[in-house]
Protein backbone atom coordinates (compact mmCIF):
# COMPACT_ATOMS: atom_id res chain seq x y z
CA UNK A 1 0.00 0.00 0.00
CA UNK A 2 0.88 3.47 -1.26
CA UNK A 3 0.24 7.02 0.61
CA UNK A 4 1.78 10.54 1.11
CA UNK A 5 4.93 11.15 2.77
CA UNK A 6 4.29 13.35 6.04
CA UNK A 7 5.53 16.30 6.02
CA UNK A 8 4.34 16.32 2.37
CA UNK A 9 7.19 17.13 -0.43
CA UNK A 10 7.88 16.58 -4.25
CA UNK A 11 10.13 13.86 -5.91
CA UNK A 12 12.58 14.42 -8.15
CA UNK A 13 9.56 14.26 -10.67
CA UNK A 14 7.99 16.64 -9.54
CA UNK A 15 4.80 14.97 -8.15
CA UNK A 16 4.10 14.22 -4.42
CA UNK A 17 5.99 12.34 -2.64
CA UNK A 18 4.70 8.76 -1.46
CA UNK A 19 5.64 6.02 0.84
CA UNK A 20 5.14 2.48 0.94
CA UNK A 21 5.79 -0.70 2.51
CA UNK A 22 6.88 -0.54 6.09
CA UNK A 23 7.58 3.15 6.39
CA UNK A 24 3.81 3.32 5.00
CA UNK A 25 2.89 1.28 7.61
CA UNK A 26 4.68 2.85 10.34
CA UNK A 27 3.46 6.28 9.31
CA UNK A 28 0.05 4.70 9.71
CA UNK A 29 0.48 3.34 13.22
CA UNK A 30 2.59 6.42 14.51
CA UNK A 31 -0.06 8.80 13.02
CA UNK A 32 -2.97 6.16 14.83
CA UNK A 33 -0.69 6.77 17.63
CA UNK A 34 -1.21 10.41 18.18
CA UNK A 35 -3.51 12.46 19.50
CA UNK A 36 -7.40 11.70 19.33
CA UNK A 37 -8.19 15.00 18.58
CA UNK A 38 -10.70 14.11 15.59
CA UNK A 39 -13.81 16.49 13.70
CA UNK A 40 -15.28 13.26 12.72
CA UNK A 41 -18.06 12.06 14.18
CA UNK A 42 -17.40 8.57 13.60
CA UNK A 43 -13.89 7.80 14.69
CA UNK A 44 -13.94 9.98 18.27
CA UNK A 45 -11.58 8.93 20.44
CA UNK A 46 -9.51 6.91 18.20
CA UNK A 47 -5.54 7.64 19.28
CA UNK A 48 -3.69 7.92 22.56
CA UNK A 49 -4.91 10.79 23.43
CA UNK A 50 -2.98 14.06 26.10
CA UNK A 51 -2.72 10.56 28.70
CA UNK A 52 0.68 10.22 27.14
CA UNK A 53 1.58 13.31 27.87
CA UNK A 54 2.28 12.80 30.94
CA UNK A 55 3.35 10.76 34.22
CA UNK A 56 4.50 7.55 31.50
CA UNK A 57 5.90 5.65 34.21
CA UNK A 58 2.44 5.38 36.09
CA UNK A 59 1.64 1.75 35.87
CA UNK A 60 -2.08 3.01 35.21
CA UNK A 61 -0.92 5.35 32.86
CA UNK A 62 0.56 2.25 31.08
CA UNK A 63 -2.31 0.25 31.45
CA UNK A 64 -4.62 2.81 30.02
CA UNK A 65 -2.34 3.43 26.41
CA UNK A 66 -2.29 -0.28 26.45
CA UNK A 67 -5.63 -0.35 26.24
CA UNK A 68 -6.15 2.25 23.99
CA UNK A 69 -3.68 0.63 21.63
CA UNK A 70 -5.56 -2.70 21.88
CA UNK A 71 -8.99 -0.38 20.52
CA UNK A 72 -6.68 1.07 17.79
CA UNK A 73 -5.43 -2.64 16.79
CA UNK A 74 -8.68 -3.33 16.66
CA UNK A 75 -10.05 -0.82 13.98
CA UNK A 76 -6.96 -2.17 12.27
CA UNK A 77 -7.89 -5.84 11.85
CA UNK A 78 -11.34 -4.70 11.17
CA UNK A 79 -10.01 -3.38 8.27
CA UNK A 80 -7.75 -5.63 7.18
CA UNK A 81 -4.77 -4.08 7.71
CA UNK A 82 -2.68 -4.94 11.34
CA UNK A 83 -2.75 -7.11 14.16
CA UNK A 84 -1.11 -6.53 16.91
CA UNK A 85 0.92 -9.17 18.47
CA UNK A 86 0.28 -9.08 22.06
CA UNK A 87 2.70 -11.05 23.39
CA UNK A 88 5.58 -8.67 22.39
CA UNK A 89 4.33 -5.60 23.75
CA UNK A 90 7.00 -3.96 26.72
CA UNK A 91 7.57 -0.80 28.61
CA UNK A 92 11.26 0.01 29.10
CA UNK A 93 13.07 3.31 30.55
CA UNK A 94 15.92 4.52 29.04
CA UNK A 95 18.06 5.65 31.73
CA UNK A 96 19.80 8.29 30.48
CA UNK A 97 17.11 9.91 29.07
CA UNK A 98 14.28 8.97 31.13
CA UNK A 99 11.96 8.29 28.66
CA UNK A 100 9.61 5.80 28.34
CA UNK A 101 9.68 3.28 25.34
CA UNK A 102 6.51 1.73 24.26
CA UNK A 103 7.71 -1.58 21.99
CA UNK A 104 5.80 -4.34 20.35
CA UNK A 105 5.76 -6.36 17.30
CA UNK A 106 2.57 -6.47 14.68
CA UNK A 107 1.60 -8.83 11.61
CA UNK A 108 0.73 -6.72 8.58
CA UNK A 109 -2.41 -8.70 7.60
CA UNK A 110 -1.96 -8.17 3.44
CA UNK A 111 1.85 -9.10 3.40
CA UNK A 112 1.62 -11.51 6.31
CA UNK A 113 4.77 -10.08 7.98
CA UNK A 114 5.59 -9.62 11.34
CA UNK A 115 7.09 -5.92 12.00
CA UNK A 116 8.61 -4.30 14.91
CA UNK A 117 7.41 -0.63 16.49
CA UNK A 118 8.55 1.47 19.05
CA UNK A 119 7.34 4.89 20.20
CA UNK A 120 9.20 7.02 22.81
CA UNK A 121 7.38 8.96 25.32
CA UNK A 122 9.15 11.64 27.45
CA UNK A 123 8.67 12.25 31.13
CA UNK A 124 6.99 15.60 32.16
């Protein structure tokens, strides 16, 4: 699968840039990943939300993006697209920069694939 590149820019063609493959699909999850802020009506509360923001090594904190990121897998099968691998999802701290590293593995459902992610949150 094929889509923009974010921030949006022109090839040497002259046309848009576009990704694919796994930087497509990490894009998609990263993007998924994000905020919730959302104007549709139909996908509120889709994304990690300000919860991130803050106070990452809270183990409710934790539990809570988990959960939200097992609702965002969800949509995700639904549409054919990712699963994510449960089994392979960790919280580590880097200790020299105190942030907090989400981690996990998921199977891209068209290519049948298994991909790694990781997402860094800092501490406030």
């Amino acid at each position: 699968m094929k889509g923009l590149s974010i921030p949006v820019g022109v090839n040497t063609s002259g046309s848009a840039s576009t990704v694919k493959g796994d930087a497509q699909d990490q894009k998609i999850i990263s993007i998924a990943l994000s905020s919730d802020e959302n104007h549709n009506a139909f996908q509120q509360d889709i994304g990690l939300g300000d919860i991130a923001v803050f106070k990452m090594a809270d183990l409710r904190t934790q539990a809570e993006v988990l959960r939200r990121v097992r609702t965002i897998f969800t949509y995700f099968e639904d549409q054919h697209r990712f699963r994510l691998m449960e089994e392979t999802v960790t919280w580590t701290k880097d200790s020299e920069t105190q942030e907090m590293m989400l981690e996990f593995y998921y199977l891209n459902i068209e290519s049948d694939e298994t991909r790694p992610f990781q997402r860094s949150y800092s501490q406030a």
